[in-house]
C-alpha atoms as a PDB file:
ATOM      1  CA  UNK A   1    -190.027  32.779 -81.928  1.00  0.00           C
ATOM      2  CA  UNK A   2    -193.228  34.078 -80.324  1.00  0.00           C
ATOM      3  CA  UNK A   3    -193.232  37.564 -78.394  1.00  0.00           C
ATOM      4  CA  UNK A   4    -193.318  36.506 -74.390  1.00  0.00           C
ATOM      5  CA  UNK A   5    -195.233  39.893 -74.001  1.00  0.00           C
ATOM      6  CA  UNK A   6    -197.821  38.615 -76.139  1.00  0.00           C
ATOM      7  CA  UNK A   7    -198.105  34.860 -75.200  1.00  0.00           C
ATOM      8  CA  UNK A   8    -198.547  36.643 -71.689  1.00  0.00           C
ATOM      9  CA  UNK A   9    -201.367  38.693 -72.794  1.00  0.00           C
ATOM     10  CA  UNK A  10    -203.109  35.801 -74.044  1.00  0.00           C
ATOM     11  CA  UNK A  11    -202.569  34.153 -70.104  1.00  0.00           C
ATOM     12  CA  UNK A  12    -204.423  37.314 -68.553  1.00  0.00           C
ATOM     13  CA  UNK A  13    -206.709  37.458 -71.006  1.00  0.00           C
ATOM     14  CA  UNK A  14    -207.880  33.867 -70.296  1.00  0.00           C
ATOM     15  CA  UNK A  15    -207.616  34.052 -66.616  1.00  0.00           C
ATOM     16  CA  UNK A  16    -209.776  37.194 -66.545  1.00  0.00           C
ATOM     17  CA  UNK A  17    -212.285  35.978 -69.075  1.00  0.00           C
ATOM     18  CA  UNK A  18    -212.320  39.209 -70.706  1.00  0.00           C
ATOM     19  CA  UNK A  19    -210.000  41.648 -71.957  1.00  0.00           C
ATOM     20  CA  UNK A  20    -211.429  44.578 -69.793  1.00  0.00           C
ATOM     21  CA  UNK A  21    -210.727  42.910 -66.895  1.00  0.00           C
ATOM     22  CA  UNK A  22    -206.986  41.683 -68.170  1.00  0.00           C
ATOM     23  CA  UNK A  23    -206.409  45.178 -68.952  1.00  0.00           C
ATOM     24  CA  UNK A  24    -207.134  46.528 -65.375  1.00  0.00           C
ATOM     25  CA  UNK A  25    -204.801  44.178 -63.822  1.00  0.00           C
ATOM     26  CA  UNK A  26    -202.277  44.430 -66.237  1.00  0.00           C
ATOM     27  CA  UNK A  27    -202.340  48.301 -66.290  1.00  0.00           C
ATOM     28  CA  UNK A  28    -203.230  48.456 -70.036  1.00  0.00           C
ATOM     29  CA  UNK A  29    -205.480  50.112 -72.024  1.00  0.00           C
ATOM     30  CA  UNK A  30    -208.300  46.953 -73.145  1.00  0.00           C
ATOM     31  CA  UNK A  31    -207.185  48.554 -76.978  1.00  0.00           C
ATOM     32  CA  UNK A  32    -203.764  48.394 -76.262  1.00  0.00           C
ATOM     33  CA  UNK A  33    -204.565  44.646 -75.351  1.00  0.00           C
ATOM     34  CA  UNK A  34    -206.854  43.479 -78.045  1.00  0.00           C
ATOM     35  CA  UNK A  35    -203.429  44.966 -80.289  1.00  0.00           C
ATOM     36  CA  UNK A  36    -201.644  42.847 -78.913  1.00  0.00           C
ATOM     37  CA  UNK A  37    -203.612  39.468 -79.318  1.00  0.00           C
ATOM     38  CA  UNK A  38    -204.639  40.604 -82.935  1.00  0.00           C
ATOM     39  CA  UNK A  39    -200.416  40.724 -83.550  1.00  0.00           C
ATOM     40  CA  UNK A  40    -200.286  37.358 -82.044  1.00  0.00           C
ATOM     41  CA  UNK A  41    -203.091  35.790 -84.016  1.00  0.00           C
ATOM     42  CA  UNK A  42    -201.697  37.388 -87.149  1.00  0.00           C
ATOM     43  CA  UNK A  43    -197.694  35.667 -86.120  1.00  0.00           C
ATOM     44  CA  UNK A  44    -199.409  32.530 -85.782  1.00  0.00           C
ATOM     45  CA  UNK A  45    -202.119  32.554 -88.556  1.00  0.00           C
ATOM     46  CA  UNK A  46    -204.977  31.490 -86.979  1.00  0.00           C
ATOM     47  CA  UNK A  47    -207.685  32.985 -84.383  1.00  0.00           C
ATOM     48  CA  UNK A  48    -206.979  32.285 -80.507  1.00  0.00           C
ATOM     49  CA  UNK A  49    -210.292  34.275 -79.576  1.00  0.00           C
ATOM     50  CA  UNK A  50    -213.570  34.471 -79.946  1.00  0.00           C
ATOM     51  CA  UNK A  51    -214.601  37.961 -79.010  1.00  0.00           C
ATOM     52  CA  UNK A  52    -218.427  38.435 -77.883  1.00  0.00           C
ATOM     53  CA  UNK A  53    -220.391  41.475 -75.891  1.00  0.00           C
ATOM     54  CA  UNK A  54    -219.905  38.997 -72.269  1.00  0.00           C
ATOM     55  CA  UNK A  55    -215.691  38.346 -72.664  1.00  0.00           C
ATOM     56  CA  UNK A  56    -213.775  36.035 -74.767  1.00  0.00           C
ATOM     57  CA  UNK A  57    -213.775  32.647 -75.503  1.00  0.00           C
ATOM     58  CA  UNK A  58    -210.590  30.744 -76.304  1.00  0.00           C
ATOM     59  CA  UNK A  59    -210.581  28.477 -79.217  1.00  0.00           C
ATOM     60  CA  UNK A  60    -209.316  25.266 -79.709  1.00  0.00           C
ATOM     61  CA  UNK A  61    -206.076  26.954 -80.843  1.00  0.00           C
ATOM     62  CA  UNK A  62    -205.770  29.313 -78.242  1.00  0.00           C
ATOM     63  CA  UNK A  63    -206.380  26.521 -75.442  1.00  0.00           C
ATOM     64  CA  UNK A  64    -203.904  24.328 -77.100  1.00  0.00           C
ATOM     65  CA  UNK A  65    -201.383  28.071 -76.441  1.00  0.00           C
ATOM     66  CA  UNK A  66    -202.701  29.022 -73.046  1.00  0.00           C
ATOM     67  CA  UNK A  67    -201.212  25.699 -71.631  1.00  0.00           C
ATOM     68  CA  UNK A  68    -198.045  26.589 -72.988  1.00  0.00           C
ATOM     69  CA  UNK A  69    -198.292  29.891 -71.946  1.00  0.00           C
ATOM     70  CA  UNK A  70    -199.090  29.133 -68.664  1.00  0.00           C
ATOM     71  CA  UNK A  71    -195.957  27.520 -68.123  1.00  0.00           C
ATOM     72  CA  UNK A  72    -193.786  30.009 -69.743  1.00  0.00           C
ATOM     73  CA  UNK A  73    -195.280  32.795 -67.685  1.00  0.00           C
ATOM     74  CA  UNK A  74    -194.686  30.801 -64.698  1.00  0.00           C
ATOM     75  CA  UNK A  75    -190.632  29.709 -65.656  1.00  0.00           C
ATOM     76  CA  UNK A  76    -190.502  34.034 -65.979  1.00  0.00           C
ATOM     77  CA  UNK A  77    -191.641  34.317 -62.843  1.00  0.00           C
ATOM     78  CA  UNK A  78    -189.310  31.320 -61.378  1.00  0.00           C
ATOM     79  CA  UNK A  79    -186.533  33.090 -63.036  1.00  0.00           C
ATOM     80  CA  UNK A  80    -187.256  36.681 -61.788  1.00  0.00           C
ATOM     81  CA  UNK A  81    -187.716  35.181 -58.556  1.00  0.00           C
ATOM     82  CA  UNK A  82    -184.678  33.185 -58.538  1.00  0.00           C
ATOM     83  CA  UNK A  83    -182.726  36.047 -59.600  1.00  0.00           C
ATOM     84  CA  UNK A  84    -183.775  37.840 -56.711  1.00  0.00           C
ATOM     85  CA  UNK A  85    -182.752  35.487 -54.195  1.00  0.00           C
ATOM     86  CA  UNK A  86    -179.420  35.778 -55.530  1.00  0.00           C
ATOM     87  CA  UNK A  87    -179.292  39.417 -55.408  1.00  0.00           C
ATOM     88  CA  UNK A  88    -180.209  39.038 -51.481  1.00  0.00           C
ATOM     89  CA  UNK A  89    -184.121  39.593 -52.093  1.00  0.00           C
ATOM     90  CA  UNK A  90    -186.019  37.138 -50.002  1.00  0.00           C
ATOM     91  CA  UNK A  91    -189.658  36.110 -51.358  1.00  0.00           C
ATOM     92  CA  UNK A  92    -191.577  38.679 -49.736  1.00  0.00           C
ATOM     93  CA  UNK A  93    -195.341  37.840 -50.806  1.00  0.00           C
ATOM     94  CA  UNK A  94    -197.311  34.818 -51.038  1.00  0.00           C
ATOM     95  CA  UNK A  95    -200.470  34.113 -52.487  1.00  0.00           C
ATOM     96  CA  UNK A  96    -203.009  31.703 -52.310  1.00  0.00           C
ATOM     97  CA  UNK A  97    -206.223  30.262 -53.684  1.00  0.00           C
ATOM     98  CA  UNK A  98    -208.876  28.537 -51.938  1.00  0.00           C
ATOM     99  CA  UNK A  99    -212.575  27.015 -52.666  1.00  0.00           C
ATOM    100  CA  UNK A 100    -214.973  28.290 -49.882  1.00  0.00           C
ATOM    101  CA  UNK A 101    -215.501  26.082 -47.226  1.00  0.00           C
ATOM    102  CA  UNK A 102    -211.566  25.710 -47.328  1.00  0.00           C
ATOM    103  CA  UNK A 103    -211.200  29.276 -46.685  1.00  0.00           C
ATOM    104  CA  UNK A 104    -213.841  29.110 -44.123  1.00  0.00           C
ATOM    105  CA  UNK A 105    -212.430  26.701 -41.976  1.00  0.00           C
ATOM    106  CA  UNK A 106    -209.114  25.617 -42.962  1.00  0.00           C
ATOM    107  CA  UNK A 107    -207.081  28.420 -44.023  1.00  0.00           C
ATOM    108  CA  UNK A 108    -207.722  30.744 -41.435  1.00  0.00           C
ATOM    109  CA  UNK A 109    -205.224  29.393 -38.731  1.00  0.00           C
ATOM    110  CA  UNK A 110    -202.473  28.263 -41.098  1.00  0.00           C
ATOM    111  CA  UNK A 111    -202.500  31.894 -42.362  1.00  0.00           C
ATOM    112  CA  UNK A 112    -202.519  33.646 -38.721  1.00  0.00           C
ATOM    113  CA  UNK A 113    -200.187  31.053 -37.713  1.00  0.00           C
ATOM    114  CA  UNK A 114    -197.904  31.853 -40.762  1.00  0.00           C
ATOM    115  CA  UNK A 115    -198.268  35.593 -40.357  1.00  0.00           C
ATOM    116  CA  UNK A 116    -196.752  34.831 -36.901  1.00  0.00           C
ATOM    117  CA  UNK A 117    -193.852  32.835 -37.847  1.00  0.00           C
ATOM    118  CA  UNK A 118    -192.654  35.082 -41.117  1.00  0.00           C
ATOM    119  CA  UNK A 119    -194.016  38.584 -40.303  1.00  0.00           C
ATOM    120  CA  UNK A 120    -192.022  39.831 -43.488  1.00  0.00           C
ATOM    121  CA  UNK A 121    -194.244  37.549 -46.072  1.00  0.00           C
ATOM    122  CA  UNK A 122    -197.219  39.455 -47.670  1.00  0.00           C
ATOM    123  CA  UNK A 123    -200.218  37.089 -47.814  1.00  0.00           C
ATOM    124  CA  UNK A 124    -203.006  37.368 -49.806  1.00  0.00           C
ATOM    125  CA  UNK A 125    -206.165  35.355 -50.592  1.00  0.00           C
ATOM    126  CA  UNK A 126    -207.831  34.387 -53.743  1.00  0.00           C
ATOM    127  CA  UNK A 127    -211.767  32.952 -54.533  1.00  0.00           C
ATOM    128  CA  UNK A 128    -211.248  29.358 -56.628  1.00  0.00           C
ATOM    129  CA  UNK A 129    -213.814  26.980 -56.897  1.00  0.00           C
ATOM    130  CA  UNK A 130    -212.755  23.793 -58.143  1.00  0.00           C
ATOM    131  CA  UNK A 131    -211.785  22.431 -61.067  1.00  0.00           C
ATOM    132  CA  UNK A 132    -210.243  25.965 -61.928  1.00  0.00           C
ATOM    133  CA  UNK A 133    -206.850  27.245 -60.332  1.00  0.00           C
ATOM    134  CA  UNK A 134    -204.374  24.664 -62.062  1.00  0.00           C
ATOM    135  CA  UNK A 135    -203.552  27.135 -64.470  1.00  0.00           C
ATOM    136  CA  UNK A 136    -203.040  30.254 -62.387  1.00  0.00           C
ATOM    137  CA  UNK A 137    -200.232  27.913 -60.156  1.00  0.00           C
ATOM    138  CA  UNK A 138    -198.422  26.836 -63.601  1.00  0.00           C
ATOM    139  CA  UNK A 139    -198.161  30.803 -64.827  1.00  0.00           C
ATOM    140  CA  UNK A 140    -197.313  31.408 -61.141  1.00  0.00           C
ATOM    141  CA  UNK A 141    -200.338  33.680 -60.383  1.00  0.00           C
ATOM    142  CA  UNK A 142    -200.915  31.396 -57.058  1.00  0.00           C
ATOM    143  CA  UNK A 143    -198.078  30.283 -55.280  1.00  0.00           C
ATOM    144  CA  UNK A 144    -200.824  27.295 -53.488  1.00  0.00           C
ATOM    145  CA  UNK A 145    -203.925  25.856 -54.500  1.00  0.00           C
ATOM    146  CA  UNK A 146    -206.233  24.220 -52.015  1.00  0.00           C
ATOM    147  CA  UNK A 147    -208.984  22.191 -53.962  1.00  0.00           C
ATOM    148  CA  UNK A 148    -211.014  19.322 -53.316  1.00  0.00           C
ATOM    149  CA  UNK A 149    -212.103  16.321 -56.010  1.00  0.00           C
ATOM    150  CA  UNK A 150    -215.118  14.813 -54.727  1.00  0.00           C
ATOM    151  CA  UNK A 151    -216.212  10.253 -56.038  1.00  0.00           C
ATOM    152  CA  UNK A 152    -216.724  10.746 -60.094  1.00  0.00           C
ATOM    153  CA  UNK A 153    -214.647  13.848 -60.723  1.00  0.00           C
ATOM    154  CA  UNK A 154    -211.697  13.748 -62.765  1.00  0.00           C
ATOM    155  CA  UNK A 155    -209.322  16.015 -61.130  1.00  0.00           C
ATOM    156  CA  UNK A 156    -207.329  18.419 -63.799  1.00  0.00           C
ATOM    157  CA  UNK A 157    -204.414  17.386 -65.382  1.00  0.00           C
ATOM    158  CA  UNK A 158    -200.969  18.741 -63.064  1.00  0.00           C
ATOM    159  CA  UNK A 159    -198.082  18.733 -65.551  1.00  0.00           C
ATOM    160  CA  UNK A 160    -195.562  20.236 -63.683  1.00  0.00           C
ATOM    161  CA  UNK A 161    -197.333  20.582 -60.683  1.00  0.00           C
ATOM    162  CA  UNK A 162    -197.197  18.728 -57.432  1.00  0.00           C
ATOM    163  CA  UNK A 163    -200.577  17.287 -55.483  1.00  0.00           C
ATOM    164  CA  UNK A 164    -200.538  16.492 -52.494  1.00  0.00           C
ATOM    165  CA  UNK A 165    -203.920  15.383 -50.475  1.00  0.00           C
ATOM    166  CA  UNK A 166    -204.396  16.648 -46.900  1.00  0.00           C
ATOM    167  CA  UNK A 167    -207.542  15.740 -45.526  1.00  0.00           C
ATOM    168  CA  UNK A 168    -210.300  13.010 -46.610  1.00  0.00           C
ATOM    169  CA  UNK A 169    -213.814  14.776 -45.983  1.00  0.00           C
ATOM    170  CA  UNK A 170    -216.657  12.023 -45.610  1.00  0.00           C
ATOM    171  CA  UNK A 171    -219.607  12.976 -47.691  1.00  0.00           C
ATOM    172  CA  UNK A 172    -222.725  11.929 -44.983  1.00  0.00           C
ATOM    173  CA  UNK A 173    -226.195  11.697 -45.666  1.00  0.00           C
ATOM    174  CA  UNK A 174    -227.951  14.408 -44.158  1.00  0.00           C
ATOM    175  CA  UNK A 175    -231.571  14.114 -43.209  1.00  0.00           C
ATOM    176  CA  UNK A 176    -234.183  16.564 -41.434  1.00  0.00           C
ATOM    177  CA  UNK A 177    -235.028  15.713 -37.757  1.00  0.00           C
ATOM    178  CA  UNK A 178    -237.540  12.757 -37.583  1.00  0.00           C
ATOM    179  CA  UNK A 179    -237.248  11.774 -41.296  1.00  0.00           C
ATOM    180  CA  UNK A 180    -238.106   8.015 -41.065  1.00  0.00           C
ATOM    181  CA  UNK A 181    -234.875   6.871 -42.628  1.00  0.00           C
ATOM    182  CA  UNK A 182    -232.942   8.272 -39.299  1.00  0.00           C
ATOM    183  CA  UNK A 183    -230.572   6.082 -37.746  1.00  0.00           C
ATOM    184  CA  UNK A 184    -231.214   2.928 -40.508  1.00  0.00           C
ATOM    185  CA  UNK A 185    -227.993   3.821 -42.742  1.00  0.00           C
ATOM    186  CA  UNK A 186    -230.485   3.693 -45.908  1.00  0.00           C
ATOM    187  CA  UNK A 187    -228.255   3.156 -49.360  1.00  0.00           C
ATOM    188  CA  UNK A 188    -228.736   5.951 -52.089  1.00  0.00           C
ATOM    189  CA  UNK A 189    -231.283   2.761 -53.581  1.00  0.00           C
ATOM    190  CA  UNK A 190    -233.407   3.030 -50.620  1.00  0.00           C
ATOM    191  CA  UNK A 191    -234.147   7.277 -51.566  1.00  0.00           C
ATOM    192  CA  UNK A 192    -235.494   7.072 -54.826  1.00  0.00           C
ATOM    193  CA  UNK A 193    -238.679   8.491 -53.471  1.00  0.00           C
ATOM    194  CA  UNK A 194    -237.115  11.134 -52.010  1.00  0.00           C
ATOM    195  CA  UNK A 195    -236.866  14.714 -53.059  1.00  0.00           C
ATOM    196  CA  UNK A 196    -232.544  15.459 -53.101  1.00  0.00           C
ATOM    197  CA  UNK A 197    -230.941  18.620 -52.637  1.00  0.00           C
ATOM    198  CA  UNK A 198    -227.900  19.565 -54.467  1.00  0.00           C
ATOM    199  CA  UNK A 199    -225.739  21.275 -57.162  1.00  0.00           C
ATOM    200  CA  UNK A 200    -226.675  21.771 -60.987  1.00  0.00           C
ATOM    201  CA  UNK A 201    -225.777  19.284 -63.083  1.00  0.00           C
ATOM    202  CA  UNK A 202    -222.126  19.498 -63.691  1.00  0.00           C
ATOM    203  CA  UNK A 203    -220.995  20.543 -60.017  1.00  0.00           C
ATOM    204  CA  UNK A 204    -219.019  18.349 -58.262  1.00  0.00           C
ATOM    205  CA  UNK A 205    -221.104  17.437 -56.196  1.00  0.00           C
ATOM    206  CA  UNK A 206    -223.987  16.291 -58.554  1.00  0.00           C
ATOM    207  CA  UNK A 207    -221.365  14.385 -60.569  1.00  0.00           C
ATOM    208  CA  UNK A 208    -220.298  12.466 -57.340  1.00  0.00           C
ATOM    209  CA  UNK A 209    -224.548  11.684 -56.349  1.00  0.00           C
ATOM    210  CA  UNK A 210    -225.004  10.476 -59.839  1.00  0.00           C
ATOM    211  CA  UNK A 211    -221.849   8.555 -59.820  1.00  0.00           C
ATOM    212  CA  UNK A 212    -222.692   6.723 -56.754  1.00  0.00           C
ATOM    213  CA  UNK A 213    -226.747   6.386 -57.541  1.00  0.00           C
ATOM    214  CA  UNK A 214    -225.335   4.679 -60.837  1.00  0.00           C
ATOM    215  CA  UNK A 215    -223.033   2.604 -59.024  1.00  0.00           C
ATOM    216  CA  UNK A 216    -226.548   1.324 -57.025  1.00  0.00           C
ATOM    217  CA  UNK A 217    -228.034   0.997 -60.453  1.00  0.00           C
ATOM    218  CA  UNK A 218    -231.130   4.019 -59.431  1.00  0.00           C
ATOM    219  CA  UNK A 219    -231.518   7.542 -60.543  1.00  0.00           C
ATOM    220  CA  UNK A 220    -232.595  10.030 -57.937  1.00  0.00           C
ATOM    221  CA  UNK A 221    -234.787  13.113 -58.328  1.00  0.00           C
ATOM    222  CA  UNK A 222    -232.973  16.382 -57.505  1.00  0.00           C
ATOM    223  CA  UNK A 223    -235.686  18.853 -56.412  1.00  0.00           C
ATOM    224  CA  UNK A 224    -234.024  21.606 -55.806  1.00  0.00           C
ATOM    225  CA  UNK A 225    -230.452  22.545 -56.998  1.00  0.00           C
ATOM    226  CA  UNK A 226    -227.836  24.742 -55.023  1.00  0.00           C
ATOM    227  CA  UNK A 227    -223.937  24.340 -54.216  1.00  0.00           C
ATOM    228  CA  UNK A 228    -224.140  26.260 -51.160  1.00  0.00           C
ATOM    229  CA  UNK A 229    -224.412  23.723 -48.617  1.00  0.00           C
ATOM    230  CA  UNK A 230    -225.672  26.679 -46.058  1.00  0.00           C
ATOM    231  CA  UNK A 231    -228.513  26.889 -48.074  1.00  0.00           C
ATOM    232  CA  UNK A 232    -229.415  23.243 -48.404  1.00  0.00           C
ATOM    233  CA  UNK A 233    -228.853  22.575 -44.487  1.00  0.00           C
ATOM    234  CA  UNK A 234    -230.940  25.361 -44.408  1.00  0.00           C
ATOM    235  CA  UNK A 235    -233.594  23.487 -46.622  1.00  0.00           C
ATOM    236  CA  UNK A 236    -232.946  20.241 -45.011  1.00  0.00           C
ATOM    237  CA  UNK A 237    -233.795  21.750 -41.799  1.00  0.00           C
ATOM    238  CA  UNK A 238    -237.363  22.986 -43.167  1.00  0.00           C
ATOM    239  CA  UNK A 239    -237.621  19.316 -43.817  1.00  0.00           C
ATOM    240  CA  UNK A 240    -238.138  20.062 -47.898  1.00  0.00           C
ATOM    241  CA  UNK A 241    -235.641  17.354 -49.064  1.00  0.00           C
ATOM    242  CA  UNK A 242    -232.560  15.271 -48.164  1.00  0.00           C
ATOM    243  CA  UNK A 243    -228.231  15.571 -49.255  1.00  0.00           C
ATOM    244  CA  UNK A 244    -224.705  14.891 -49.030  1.00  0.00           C
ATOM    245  CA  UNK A 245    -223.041  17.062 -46.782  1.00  0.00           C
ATOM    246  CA  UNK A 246    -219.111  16.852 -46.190  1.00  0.00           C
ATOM    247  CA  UNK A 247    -218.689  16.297 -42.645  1.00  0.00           C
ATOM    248  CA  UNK A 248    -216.120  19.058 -42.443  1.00  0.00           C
ATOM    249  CA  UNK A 249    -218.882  21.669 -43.519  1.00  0.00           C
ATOM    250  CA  UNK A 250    -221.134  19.908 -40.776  1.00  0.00           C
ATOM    251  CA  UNK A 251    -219.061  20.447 -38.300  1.00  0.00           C
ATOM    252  CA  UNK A 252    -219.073  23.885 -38.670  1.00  0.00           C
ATOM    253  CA  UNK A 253    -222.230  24.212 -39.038  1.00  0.00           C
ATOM    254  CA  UNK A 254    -225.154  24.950 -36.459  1.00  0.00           C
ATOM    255  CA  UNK A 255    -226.589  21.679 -34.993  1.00  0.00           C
ATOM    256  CA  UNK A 256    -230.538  20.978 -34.469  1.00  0.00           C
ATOM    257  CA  UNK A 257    -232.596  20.450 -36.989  1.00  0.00           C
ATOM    258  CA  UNK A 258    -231.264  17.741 -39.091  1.00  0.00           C
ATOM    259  CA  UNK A 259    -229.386  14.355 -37.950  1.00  0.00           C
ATOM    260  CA  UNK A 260    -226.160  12.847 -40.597  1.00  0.00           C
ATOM    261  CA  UNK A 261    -224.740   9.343 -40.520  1.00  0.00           C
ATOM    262  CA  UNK A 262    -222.609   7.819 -43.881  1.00  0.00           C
ATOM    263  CA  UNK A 263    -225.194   6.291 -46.223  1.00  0.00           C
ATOM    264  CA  UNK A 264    -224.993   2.374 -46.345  1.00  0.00           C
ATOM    265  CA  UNK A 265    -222.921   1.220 -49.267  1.00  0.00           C
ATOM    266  CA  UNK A 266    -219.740   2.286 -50.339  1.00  0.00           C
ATOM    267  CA  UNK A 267    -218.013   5.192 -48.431  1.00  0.00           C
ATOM    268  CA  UNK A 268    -217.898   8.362 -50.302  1.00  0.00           C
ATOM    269  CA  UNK A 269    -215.540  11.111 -49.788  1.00  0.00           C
ATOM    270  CA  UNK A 270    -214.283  14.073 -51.112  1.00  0.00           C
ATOM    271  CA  UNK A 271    -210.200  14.813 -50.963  1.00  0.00           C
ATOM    272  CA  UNK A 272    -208.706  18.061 -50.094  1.00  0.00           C
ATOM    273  CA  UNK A 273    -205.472  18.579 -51.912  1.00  0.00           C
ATOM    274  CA  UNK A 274    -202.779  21.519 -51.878  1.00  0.00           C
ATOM    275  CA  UNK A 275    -201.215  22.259 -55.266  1.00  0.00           C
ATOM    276  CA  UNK A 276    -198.425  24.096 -56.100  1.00  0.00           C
ATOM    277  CA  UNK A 277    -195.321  24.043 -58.772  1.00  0.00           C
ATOM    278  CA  UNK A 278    -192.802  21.602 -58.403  1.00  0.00           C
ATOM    279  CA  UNK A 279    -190.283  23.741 -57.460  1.00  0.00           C
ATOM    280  CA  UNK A 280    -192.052  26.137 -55.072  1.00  0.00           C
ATOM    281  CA  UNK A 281    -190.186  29.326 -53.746  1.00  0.00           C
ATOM    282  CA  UNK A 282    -188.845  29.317 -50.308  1.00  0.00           C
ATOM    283  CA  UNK A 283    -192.708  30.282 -48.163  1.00  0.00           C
ATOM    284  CA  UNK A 284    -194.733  27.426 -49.775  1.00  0.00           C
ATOM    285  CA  UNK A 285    -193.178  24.324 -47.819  1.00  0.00           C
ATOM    286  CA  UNK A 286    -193.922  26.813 -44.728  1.00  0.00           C
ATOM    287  CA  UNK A 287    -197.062  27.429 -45.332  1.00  0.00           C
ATOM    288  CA  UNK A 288    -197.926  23.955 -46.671  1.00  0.00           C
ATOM    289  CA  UNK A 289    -196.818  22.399 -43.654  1.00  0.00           C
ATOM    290  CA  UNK A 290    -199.187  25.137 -41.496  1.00  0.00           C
ATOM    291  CA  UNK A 291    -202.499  23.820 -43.648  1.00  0.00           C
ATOM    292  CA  UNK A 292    -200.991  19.943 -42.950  1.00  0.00           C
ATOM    293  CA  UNK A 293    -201.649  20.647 -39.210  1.00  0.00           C
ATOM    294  CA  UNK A 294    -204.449  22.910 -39.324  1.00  0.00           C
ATOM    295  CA  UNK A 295    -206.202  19.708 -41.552  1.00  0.00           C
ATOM    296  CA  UNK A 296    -204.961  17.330 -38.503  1.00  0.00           C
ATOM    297  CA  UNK A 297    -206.675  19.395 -36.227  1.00  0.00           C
ATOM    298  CA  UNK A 298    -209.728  18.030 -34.874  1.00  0.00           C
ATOM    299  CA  UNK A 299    -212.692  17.814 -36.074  1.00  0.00           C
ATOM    300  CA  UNK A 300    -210.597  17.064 -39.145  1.00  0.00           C
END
């Protein structure tokens, strides 16, 4: 039977990206952990890492053991937990992850509201863009995952895990202030000309422009690539190029300067989604219910 210890060590080492950083959090010495995934490799007979000067790369072995890993970690951590509860220890921290614009403006008020409601719950607050985070929920790293899967993008697989969508964002075309294709609802085959704005190819939200140019049978010309959507307003606004904006970032955002309407065609949208294990300890369903209502609350 594999060593726990070890399988464990390959988890933080594949979470971290490198085994410097797994060491820190771990408490180790990186040696002491490089040991320990040599001993591994050795009991199973075949390389898990590939070990450069920039981190570590799993291989096609070690992915196929991470998502097995993953899940053992996390059972540990169910058991511990449950354990504890029957001891008389009450879940006392909670942790979540979050992609930007959902810590920005959706998280903020379900966490100050939960703070209110169960003073004795740590919180804490991690950085995930999407697609990553499914595999820090399973090892029970994050207690909740908010994520978003915009038109195009296959969302991660969730054994074991439980998705539930909370908000449907609009994706709007956003154009600078006098453009000629303001207030006309052009299509995405009406732009060709036009010089687009958005992320490198790969991001969601490339994957979801191609996806619906595609669908209008056109290619369009990205110009300038970014996936901070402060940045392109801010482009948009100089009047250097055109996107698609999700109307919950817009209505955040400073007005003037640029005018949004849904392109003509098919309605695209990006879905906002809370994930967390199937049998989430006793602060989750609290604290899922607090980002239900904070995604009801207008604008949203």
């Amino acid at each position: 039977m594999l060593d726990a210890d070890r399988v464990r060590v390959l988890v933080e080492v594949a979470h971290a990206g490198s085994i410097a950083a797994a060491a820190e959090r771990m408490s180790f010495t990186a040696p002491a952990l490089s040991q320990q995934l040599t001993k591994l490799e050795r009991e199973l007979g075949c390389a898990l890492v590939e070990r450069s000067r920039t981190g570590v790369r799993l291989t096609r072995a070690g992915r196929v053991l991470l998502a097995y890993g993953e899940r053992v970690v996390g059972e540990l951590r169910d058991a511990e937990a449950a354990v504890r509860a029957a001891a008389g220890e009450a879940q006392v921290r909670l942790s979540l992850g979050a992609f930007a614009s959902a810590g920005r403006l959706l998280v903020p008020g379900a966490l100050a509201a939960f703070g209110q409601a169960h003073p004795q719950v740590r919180l804490s607050l991690s950085d995930v863009e999407p697609p990553d985070g499914y595999g820090l929920v399973t090892s029970g790293e994050l207690d909740l995952l908010i994520t978003h899967r915009y038109p195009g993008v296959q969302p991660p697989a969730s054994t074991g895990l439980h998705r539930e969508r909370i908000l449907v964002d609009p994706l709007l075309l956003v154009l600078p202030e006098g453009h000629p294709a303001a207030g006309t609802a052009p299509r995405l085959a009406d732009l060709t000309d036009q010089e687009w704005i958005c992320g490198a190819p790969g991001i969601s939200n490339r994957v979801a422009l191609e996806a619906a140019a595609a669908d209008e049978g056109v290619r369009l010309q990205v110009a300038y690539e970014t996936r901070d959507y402060e940045v392109m307003l801010a482009l948009i606004r100089a009047g250097v190029g055109i996107g698609l904006v999700p109307r919950m970032i817009l209505d955040a955002a400073p007005g003037g300067g640029w005018v949004a309407a849904p392109p003509g065609g098919a309605a695209l949208e990006r879905e906002i989604s809370i994930v967390h294990r199937r049998r989430p300890p006793a602060p989750v369903p609290a604290m899922v219910d607090m980002l239900r209502r904070s995604a009801r609350r207008p604008p949203y």
